[in-house]
C-alpha atoms as a PDB file:
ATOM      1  CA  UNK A   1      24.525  16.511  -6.345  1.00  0.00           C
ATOM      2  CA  UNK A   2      26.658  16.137  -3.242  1.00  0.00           C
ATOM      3  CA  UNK A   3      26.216  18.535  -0.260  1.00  0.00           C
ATOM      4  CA  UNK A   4      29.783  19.199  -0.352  1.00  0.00           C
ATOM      5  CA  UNK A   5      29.552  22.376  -2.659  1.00  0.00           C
ATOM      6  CA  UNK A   6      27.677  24.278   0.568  1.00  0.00           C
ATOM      7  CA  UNK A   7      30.195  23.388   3.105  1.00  0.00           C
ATOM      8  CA  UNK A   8      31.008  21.213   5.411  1.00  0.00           C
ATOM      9  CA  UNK A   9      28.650  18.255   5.530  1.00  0.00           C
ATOM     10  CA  UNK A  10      27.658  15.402   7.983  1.00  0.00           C
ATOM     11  CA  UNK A  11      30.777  13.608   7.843  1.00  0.00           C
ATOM     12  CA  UNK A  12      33.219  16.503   8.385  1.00  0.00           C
ATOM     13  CA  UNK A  13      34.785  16.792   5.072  1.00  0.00           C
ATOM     14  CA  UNK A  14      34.515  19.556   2.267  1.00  0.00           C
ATOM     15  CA  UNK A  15      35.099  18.965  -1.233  1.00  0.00           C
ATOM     16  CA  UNK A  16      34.514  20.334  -4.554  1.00  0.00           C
ATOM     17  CA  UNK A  17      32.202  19.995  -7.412  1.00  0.00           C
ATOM     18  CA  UNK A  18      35.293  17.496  -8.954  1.00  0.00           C
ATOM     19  CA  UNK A  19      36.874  14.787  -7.243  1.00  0.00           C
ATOM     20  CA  UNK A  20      40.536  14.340  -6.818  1.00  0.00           C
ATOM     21  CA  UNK A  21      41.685  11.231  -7.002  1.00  0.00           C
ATOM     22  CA  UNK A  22      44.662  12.322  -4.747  1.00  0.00           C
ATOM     23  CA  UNK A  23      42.062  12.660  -1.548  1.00  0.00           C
ATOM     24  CA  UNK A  24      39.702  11.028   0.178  1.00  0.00           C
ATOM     25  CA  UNK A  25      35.983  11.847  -0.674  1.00  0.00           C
ATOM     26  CA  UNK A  26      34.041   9.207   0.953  1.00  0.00           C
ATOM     27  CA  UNK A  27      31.761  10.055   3.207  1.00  0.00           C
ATOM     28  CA  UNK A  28      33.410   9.601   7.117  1.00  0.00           C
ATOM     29  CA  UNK A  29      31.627   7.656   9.770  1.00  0.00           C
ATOM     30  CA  UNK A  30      29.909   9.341  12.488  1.00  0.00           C
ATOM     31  CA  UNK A  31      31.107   8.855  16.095  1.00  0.00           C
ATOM     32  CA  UNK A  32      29.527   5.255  17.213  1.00  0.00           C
ATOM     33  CA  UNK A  33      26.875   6.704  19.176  1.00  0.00           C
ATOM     34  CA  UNK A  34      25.182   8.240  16.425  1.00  0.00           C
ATOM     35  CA  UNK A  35      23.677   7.224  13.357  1.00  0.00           C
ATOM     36  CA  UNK A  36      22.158   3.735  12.283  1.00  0.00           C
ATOM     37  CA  UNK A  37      24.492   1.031  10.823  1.00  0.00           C
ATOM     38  CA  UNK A  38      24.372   0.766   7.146  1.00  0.00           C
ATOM     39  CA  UNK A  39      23.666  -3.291   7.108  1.00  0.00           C
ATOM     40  CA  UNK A  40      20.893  -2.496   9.356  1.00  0.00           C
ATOM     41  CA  UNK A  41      19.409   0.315   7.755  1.00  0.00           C
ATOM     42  CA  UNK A  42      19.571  -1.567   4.043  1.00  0.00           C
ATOM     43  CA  UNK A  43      17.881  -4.531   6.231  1.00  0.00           C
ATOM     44  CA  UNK A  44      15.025  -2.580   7.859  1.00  0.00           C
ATOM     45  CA  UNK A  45      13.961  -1.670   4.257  1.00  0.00           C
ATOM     46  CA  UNK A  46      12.949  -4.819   3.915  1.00  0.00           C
ATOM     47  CA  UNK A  47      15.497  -5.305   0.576  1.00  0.00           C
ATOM     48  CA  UNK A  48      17.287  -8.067   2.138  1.00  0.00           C
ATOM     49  CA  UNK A  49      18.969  -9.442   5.412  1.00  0.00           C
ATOM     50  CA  UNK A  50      22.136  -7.669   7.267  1.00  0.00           C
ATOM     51  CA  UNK A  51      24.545 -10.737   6.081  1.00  0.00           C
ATOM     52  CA  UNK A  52      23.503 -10.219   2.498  1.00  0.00           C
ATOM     53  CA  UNK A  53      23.459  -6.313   2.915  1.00  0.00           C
ATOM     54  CA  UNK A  54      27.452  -6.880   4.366  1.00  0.00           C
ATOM     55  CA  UNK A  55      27.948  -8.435   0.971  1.00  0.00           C
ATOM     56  CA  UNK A  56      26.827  -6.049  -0.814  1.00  0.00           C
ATOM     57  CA  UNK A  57      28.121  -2.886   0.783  1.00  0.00           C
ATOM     58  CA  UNK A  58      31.719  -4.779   0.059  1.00  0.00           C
ATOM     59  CA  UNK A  59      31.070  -5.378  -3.711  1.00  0.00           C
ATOM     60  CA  UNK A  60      30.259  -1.253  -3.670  1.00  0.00           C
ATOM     61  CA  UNK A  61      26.967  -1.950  -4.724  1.00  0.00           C
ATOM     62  CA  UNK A  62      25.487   0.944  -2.109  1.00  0.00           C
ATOM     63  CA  UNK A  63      26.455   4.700  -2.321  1.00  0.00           C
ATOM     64  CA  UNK A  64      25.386   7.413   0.340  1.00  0.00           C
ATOM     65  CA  UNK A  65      24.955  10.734  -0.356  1.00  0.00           C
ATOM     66  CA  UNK A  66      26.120   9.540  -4.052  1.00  0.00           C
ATOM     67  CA  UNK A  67      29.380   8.078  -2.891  1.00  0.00           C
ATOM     68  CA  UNK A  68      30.299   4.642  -2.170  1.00  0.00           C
ATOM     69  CA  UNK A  69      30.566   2.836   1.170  1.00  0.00           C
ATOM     70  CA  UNK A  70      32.362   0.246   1.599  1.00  0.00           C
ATOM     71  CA  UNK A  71      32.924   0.126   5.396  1.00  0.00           C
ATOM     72  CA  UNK A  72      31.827  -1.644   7.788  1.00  0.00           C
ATOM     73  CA  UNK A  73      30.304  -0.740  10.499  1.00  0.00           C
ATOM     74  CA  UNK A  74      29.271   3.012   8.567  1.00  0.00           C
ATOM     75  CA  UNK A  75      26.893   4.923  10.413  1.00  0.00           C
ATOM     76  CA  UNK A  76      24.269   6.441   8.406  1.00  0.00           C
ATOM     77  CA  UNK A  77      22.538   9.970   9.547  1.00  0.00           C
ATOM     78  CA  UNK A  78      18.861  10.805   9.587  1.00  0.00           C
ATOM     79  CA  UNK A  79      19.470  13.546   6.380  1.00  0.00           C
ATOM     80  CA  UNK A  80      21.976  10.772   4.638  1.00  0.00           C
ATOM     81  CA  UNK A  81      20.934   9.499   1.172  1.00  0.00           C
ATOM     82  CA  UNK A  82      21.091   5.876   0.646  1.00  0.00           C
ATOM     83  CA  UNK A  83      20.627   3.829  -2.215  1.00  0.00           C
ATOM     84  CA  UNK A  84      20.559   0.329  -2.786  1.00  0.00           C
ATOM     85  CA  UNK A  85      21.585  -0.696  -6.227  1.00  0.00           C
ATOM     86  CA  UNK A  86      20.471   2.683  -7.786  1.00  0.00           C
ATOM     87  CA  UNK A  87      17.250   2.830  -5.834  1.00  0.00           C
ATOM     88  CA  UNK A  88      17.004   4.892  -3.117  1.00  0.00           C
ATOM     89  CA  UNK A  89      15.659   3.083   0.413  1.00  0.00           C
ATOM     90  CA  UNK A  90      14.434   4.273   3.178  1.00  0.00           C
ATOM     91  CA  UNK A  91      15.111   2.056   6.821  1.00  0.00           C
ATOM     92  CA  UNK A  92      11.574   0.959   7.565  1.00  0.00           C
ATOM     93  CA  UNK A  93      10.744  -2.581   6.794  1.00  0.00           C
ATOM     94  CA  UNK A  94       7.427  -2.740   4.343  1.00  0.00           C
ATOM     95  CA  UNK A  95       4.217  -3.889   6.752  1.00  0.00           C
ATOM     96  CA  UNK A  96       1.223  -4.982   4.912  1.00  0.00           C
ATOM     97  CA  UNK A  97      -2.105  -4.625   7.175  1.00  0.00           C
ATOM     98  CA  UNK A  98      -5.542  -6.030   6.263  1.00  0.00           C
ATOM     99  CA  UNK A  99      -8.406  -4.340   7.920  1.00  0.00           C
ATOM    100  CA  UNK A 100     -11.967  -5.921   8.185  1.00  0.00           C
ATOM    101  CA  UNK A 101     -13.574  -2.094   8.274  1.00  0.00           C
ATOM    102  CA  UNK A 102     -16.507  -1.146  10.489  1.00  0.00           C
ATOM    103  CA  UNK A 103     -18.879   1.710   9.665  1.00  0.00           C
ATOM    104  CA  UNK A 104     -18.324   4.803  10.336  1.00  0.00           C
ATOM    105  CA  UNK A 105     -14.718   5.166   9.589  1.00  0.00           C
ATOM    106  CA  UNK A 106     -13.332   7.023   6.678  1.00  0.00           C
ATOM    107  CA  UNK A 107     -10.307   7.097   4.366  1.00  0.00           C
ATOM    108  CA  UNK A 108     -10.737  11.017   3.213  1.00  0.00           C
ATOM    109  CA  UNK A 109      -9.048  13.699   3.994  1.00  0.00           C
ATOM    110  CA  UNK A 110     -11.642  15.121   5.924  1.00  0.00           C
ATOM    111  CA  UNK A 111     -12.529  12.390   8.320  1.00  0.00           C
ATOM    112  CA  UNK A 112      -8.699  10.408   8.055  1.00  0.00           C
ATOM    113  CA  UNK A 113     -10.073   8.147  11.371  1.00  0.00           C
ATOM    114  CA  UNK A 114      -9.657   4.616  10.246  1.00  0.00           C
ATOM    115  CA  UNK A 115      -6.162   4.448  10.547  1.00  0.00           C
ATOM    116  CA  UNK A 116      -6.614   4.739  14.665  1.00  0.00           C
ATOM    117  CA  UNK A 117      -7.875   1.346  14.092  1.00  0.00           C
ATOM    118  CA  UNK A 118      -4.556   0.056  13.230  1.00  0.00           C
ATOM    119  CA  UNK A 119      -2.244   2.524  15.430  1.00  0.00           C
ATOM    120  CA  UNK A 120      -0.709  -0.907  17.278  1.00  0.00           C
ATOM    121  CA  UNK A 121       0.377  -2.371  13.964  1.00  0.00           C
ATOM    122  CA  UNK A 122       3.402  -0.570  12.739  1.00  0.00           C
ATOM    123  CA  UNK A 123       5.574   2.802  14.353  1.00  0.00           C
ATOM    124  CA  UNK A 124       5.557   3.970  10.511  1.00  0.00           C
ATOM    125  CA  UNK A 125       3.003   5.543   8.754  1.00  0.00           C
ATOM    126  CA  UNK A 126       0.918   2.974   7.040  1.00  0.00           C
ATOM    127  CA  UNK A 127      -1.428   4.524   4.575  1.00  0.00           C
ATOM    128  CA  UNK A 128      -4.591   2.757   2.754  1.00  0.00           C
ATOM    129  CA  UNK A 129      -4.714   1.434  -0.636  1.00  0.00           C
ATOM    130  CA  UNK A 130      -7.858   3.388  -2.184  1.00  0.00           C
ATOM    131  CA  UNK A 131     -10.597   5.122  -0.839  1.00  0.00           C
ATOM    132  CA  UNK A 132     -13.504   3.974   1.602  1.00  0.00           C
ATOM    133  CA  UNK A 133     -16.314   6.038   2.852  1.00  0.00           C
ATOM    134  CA  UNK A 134     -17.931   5.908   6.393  1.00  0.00           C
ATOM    135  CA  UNK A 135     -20.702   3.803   5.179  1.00  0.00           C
ATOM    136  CA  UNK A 136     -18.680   1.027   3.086  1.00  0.00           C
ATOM    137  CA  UNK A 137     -17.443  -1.693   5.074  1.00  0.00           C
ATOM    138  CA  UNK A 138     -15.331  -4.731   4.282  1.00  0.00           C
ATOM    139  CA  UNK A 139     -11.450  -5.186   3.797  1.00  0.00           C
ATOM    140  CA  UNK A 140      -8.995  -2.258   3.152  1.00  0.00           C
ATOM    141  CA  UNK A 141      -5.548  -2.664   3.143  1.00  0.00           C
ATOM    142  CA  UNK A 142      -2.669   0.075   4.759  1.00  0.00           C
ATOM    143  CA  UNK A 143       1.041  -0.580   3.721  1.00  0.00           C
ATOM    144  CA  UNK A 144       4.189   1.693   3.589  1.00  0.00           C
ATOM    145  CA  UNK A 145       5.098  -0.045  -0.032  1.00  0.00           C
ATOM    146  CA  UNK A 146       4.913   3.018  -1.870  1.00  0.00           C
ATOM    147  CA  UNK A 147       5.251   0.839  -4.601  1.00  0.00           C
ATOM    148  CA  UNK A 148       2.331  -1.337  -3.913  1.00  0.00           C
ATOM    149  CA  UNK A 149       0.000   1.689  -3.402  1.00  0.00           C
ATOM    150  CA  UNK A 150       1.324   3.288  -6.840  1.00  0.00           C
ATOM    151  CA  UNK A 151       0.141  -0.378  -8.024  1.00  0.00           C
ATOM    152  CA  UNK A 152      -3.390  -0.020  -7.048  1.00  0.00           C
ATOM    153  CA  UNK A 153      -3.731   3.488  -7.134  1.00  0.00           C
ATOM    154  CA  UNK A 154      -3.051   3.567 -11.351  1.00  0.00           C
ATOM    155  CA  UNK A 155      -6.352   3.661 -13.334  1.00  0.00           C
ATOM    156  CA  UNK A 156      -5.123   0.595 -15.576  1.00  0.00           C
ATOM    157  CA  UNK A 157      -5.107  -1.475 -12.531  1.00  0.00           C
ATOM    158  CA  UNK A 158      -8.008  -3.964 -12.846  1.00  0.00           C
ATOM    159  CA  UNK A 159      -8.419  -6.634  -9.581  1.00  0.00           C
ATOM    160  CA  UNK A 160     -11.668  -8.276  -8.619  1.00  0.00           C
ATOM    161  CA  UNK A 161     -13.247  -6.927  -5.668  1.00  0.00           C
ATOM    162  CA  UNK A 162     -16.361  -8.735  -4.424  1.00  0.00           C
ATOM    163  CA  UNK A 163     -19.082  -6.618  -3.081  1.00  0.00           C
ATOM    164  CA  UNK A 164     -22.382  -7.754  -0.696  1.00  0.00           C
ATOM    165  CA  UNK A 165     -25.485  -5.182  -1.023  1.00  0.00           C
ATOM    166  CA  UNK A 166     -27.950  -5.573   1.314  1.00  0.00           C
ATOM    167  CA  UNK A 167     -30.586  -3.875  -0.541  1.00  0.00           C
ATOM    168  CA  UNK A 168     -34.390  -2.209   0.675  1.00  0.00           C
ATOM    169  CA  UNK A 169     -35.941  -4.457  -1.053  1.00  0.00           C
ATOM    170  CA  UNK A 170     -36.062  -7.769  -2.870  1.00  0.00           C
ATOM    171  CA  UNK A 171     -33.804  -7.844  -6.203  1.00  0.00           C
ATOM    172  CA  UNK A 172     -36.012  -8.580  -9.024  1.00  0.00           C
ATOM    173  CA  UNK A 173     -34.144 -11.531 -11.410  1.00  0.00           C
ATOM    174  CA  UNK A 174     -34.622  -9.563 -14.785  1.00  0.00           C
ATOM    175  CA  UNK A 175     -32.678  -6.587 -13.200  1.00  0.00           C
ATOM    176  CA  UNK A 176     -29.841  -8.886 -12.391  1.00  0.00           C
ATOM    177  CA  UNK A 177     -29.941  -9.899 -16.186  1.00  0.00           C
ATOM    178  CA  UNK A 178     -29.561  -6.103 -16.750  1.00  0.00           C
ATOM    179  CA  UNK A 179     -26.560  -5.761 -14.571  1.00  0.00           C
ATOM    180  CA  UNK A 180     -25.338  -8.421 -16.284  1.00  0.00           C
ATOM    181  CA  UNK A 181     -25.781  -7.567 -19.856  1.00  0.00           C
ATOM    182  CA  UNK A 182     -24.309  -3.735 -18.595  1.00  0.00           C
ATOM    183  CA  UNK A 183     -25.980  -0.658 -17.047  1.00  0.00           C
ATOM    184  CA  UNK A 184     -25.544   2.563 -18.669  1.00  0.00           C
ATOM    185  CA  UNK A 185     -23.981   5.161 -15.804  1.00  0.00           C
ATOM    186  CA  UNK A 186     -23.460   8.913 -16.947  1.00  0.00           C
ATOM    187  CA  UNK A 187     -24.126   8.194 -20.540  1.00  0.00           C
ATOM    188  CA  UNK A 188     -21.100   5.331 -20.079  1.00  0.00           C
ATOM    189  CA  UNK A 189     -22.178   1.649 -20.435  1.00  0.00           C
ATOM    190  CA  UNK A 190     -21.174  -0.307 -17.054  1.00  0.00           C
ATOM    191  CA  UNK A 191     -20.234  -3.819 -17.083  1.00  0.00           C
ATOM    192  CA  UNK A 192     -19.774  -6.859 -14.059  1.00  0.00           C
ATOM    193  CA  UNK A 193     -17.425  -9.822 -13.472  1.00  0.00           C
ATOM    194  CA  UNK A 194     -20.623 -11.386 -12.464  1.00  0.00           C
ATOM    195  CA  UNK A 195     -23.339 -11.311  -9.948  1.00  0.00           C
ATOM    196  CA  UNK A 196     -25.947 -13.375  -8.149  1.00  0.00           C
ATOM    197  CA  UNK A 197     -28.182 -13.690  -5.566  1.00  0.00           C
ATOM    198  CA  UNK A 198     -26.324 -14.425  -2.061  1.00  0.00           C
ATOM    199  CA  UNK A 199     -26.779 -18.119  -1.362  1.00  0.00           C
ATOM    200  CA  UNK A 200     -29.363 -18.876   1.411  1.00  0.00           C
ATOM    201  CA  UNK A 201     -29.983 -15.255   2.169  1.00  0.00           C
ATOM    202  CA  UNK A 202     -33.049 -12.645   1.596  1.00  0.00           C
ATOM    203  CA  UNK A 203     -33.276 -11.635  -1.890  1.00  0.00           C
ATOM    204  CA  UNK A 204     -32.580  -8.125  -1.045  1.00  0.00           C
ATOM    205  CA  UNK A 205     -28.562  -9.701  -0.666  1.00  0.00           C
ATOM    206  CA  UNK A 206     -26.606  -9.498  -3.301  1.00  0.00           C
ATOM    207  CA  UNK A 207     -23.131 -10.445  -4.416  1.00  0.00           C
ATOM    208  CA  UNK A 208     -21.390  -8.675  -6.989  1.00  0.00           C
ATOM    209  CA  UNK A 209     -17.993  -9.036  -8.760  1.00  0.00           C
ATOM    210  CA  UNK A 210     -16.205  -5.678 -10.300  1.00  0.00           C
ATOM    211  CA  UNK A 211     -12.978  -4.558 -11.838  1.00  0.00           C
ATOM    212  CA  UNK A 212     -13.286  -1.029 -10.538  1.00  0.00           C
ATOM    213  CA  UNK A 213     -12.113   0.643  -8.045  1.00  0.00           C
ATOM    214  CA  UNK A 214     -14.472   3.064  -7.311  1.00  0.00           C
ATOM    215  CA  UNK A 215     -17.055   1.904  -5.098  1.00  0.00           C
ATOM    216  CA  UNK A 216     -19.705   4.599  -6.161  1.00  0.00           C
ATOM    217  CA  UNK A 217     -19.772   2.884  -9.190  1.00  0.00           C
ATOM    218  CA  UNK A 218     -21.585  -0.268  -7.194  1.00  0.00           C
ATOM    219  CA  UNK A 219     -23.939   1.807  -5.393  1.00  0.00           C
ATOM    220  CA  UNK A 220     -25.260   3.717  -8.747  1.00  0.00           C
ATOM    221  CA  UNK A 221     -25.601   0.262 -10.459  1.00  0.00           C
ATOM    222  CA  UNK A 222     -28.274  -0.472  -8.059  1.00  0.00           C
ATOM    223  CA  UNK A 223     -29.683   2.991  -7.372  1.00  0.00           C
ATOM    224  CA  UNK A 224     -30.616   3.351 -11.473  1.00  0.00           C
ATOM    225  CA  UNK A 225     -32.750   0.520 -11.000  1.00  0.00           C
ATOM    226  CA  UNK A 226     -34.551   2.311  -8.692  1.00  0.00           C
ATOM    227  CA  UNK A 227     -33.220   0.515  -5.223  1.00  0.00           C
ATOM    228  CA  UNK A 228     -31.179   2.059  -2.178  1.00  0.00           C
ATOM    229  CA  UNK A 229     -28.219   0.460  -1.018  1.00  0.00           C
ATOM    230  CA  UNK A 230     -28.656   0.234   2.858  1.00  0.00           C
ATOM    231  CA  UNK A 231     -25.155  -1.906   3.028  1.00  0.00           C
ATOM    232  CA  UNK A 232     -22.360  -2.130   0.983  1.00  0.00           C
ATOM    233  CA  UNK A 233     -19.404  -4.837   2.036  1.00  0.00           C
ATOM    234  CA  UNK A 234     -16.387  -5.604   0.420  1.00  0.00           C
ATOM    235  CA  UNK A 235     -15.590  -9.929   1.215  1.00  0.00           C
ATOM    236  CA  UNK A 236     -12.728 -10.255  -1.319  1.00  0.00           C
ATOM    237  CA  UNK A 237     -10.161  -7.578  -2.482  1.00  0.00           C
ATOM    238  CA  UNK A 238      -7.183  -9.112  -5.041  1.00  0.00           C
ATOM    239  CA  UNK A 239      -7.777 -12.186  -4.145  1.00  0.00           C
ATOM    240  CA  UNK A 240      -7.749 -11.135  -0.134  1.00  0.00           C
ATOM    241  CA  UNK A 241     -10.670 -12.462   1.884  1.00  0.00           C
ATOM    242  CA  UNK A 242     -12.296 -11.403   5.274  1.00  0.00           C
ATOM    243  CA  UNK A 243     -11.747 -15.086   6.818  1.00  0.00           C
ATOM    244  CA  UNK A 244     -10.769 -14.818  10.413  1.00  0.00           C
ATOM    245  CA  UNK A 245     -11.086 -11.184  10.499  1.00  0.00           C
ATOM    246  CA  UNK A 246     -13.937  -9.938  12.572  1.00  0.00           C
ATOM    247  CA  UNK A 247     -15.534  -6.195  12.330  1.00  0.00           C
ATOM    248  CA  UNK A 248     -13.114  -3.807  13.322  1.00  0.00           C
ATOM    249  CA  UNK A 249     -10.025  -6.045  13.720  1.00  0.00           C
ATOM    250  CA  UNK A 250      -6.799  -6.474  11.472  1.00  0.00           C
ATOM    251  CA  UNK A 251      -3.815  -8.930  10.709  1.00  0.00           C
ATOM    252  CA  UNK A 252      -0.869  -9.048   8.472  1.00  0.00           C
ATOM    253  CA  UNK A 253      -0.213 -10.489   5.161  1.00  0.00           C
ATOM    254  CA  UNK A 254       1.237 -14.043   4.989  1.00  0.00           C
ATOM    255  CA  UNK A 255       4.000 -13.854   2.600  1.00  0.00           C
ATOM    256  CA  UNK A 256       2.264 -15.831   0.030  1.00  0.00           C
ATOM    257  CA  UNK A 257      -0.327 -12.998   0.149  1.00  0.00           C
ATOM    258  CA  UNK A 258       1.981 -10.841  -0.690  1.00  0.00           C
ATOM    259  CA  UNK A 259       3.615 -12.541  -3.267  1.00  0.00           C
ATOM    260  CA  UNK A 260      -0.019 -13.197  -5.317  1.00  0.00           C
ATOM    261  CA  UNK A 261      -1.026  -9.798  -4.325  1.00  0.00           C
ATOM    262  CA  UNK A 262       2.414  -8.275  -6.590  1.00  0.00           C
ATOM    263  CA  UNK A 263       1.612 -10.611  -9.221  1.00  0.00           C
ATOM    264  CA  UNK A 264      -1.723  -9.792  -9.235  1.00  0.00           C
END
């Protein structure tokens, strides 16, 4: 519902719960000084460039506040309403940030610290897609795509994350076969992508392939069978690897990443 109804709004015009055809009800532009430019704004949310934003904003295709613009050069406010083909955008470009975690940094509410570890990569508020305690380490990725995070966040969701355990001690082969064949978990019967021995490494490494995303779930298939996890590291998450990310540092998507990452 338009603002109208409680007075005057941001572009200096009152109206009524009805139209009339016989005045003007678009929204007026703000003085030049104020405001964001509509091509730009549509453009910084990362739907498409300023040219093709132009085109559509003559076609009527956006609407702010629920009217359509068709101006040039309209300046939108900070409270103004803009959608973009019905959707409604906001004028922050999508960043996608992959983070090769350290220890001691967590995602929950409580201890919210690992973002400080990506501070330099956007000005908006990137948030993390899942959950990581201090103790896990490996990749975690931070995007504004609320989208995207909606994605992963949904139960039904089922990626392959690759997890190495450094275990306490040596992995016995027949318990591997019983990770493999499914490990019972609270009364609910677990099952693996796969897992092995880590190639040229102490048999207390192991690499482990799950649909989940709940990374308890890894640790309790090892601590059932009676070993402690002393490391847990995610290498691979949706097809996302650690390669040329060291401890602690981070980089953005390549934008085939991005597109196998959606269509994942």
């Amino acid at each position: 519902m338009s603002n109208d109804r409680k007075g005057k709004n941001n572009f200096g015009k009152s109206g009524s719960s009805k139209p009339n055809p016989k005045k003007n009800n678009k929204p007026q532009p703000a003085s030049e000084n104020s405001g964001m430019r509509l091509n730009k704004y549509i453009a910084n949310s990362g739907m498409c460039s300023r040219r093709d934003a132009d085109l559509y904003i003559r076609t009527g295709n956006v609407t702010v506040n629920g009217k359509v613009v068709t101006e040039m050069g309209f300046r939108v406010q900070p409270k103004d309403v803009v959608q973009f083909d019905g959707a409604t955008i906001l004028p922050e470009k999508k960043v996608y940030v992959l983070l090769n975690k350290p220890k001691g940094f967590s995602t929950s509410s409580a201890q919210d610290n690992v973002r400080q570890l990506i501070r330099n990569a956007s000005t908006s508020e990137l948030l993390p897609i899942g959950f990581m305690d201090k103790t896990t380490l490996g990749l975690l990725l931070f995007t504004n795509d609320q989208d995207l995070i909606q994605k992963f966040m949904n139960s039904a969701q089922r990626s392959s994350k690759i997890y190495q355990v450094s275990l306490d001690k040596n992995c016995k082969k027949e318990d591997l076969e019983k990770i493999r064949n499914g490990i019972k978990i609270d009364d609910n019967k677990v099952f693996v992508e796969s897992v092995e021995f880590v190639e040229n490494k102490p048999r207390t490494e192991i690499g482990i392939e799950v649909k989940t995303s709940n990374i308890k779930i890894v640790r309790k298939i090892f601590e059932v069978l009676g070993y402690n996890v002393i490391k847990l590291d995610r290498v691979m998450f949706a097809g996302l690897t650690k390669w040329g990310i060291s401890r602690g540092q981070w980089r953005f998507l390549t934008d085939q990443e991005l597109i196998n990452l959606k269509n994942s």
